[in-house]
Protein backbone atom coordinates (compact mmCIF):
# COMPACT_ATOMS: atom_id res chain seq x y z
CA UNK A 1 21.04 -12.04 -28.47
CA UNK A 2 18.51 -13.44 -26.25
CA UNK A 3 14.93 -13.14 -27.14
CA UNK A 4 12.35 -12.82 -24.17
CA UNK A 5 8.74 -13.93 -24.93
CA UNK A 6 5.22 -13.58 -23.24
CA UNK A 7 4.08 -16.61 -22.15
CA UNK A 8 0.91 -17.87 -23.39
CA UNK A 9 -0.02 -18.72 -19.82
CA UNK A 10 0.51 -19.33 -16.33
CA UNK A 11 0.90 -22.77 -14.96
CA UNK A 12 1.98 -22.19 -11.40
CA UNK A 13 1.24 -24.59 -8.70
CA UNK A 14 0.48 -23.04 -5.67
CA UNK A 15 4.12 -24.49 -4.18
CA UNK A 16 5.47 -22.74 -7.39
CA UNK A 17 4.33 -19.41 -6.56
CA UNK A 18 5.16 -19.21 -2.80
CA UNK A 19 8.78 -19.87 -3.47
CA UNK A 20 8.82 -17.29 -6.79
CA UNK A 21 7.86 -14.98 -3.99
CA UNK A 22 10.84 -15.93 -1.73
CA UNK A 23 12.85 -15.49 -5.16
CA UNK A 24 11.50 -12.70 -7.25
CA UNK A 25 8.91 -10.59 -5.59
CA UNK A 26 8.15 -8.31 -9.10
CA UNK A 27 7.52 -11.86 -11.11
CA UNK A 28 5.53 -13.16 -7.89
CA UNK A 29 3.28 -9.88 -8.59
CA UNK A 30 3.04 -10.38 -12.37
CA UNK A 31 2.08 -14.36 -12.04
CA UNK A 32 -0.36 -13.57 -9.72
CA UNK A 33 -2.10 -10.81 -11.58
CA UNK A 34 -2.23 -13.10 -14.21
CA UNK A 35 -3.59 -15.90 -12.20
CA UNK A 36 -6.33 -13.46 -10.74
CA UNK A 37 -7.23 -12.43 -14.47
CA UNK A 38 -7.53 -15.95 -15.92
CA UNK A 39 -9.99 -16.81 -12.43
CA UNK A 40 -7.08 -19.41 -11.59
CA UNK A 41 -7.64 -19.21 -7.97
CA UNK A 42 -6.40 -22.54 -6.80
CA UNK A 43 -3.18 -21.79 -7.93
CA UNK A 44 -2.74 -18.39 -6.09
CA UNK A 45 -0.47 -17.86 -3.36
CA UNK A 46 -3.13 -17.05 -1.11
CA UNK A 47 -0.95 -16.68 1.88
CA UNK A 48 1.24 -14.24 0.64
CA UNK A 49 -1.11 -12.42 -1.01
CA UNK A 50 -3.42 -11.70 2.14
CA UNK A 51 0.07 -10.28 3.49
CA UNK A 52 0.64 -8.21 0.83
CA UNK A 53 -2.66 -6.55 0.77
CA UNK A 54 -2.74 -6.27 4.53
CA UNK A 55 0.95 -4.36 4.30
CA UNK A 56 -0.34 -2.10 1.10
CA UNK A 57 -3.04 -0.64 4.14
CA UNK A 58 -0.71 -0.72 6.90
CA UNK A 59 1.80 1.60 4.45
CA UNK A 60 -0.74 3.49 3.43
CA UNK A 61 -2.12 4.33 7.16
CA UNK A 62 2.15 4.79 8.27
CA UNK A 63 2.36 7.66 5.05
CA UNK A 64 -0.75 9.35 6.97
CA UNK A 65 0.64 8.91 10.43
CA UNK A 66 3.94 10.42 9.41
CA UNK A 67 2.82 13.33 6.97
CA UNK A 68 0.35 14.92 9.68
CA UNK A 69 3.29 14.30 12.35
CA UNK A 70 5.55 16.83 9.92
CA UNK A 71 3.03 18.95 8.87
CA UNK A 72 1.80 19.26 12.96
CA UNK A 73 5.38 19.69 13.92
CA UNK A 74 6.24 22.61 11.22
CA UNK A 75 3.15 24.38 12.48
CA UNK A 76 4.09 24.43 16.35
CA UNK A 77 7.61 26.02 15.26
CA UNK A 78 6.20 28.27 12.84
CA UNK A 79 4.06 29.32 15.82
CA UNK A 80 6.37 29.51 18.77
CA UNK A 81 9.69 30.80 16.97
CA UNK A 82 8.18 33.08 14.40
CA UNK A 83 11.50 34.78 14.77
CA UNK A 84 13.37 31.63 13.29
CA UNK A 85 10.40 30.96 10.21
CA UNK A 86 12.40 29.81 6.97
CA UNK A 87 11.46 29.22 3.30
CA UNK A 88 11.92 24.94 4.14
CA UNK A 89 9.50 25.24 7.33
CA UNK A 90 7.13 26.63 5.02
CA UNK A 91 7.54 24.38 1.96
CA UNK A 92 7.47 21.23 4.30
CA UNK A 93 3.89 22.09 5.31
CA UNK A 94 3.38 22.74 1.84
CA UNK A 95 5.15 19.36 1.13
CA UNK A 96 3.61 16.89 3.47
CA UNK A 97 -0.20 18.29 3.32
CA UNK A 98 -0.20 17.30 -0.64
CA UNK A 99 0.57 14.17 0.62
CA UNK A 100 -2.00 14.19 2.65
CA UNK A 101 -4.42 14.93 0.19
CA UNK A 102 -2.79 12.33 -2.42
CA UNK A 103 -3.57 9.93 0.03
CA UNK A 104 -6.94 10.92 0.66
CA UNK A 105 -7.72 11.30 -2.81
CA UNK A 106 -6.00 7.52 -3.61
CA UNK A 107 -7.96 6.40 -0.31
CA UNK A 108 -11.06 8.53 0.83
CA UNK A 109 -11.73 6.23 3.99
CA UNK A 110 -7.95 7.01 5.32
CA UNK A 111 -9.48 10.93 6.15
CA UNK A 112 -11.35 8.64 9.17
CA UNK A 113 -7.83 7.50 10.08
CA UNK A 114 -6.44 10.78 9.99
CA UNK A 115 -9.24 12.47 12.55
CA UNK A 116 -9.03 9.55 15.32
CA UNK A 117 -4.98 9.98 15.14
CA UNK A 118 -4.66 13.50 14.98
CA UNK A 119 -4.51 14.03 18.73
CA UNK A 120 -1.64 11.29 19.04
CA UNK A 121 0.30 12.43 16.17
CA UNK A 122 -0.24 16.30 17.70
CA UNK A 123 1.89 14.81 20.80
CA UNK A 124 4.13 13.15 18.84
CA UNK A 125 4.81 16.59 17.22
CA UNK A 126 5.09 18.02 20.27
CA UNK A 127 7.84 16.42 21.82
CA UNK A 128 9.81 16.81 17.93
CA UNK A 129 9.41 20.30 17.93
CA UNK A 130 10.80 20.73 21.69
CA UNK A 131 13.79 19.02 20.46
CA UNK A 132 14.48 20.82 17.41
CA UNK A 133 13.41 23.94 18.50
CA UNK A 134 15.40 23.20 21.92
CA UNK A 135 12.00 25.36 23.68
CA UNK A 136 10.69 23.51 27.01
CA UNK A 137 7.75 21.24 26.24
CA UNK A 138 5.53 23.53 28.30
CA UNK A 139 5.69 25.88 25.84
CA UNK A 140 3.88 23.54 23.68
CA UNK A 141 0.01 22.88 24.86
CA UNK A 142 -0.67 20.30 25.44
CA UNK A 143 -3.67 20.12 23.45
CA UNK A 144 -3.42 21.25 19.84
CA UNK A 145 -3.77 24.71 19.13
CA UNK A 146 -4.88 23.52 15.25
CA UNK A 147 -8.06 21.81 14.41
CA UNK A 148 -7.84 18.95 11.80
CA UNK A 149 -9.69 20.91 9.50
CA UNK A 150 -6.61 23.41 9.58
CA UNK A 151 -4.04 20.96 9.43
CA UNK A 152 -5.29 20.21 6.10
CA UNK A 153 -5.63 24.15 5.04
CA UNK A 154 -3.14 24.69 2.18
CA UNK A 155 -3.76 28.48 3.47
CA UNK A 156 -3.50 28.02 6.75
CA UNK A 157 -0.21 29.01 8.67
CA UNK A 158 -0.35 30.24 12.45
């Protein structure tokens, strides 16, 4: 049976990490950490790091982008086919504004985000919702009948 030790610490070159990262991206993550805790700078693999944390925000802004999208999209067909309203409409709202708030709660400064895209993800939502629905896009306004603020409302439903 094979034991499996902690190492005592982290030698990595800088060379050494890059091409951990090409190999094993969850040891790349640990030796790093480690790296940043004993203040071993030189040896980070700075690169690849500043890539990392410039994805994590990038994800994190995508999660927002698509999550108001859903939730915008829901609320158009729970407007304009109130004949056709289900149980799933209803829970995706629910579904996709918690993330929303998880988000926001994880990342405060994303609610900025949120405001300056809601009028592009609102067309987005648009256009979904006249092909799921299978309604003209007129029927649709053009600008959105919600506010942001309402959007947000875990009461709110048209």
């Amino acid at each position: 049976m094979t034991q499996v030790q902690e190492p005592q610490e982290i030698a990595f070159h800088p060379q050494d990490t890059q091409s951990l990262y090409d190999r094993d991206f969850a040891l790349w993550i640990e030796a790093t950490t480690e790296l940043l805790r004993a203040k071993q700078f030189d040896q980070i693999d700075l690169e690849n790091l500043i890539e990392e944390i410039e994805s994590m925000g990038k994800s994190n802004k995508s999660a927002v982008r698509s999550n108001l999208t859903v939730v915008l999209m829901h609320l158009l067909k729970w407007k304009y086919q109130s004949g056709k309203r289900t149980n799933s409409w209803q829970s995706s709202i629910f579904e996709h504004r918690v993330r929303l708030d998880d988000e926001f709660m994880d990342s405060p400064s994303l609610k900025r985000y949120y405001l300056e895209l809601f009028a592009k993800c609102y067309q987005v939502a648009r256009k979904q919702a006249a092909i799921e629905t299978g309604l003209d896009l007129s029927t649709f306004p053009v600008e959105s009948p919600f506010t942001p603020e309402q959007g947000l409302d875990s009461e709110f439903l048209p």
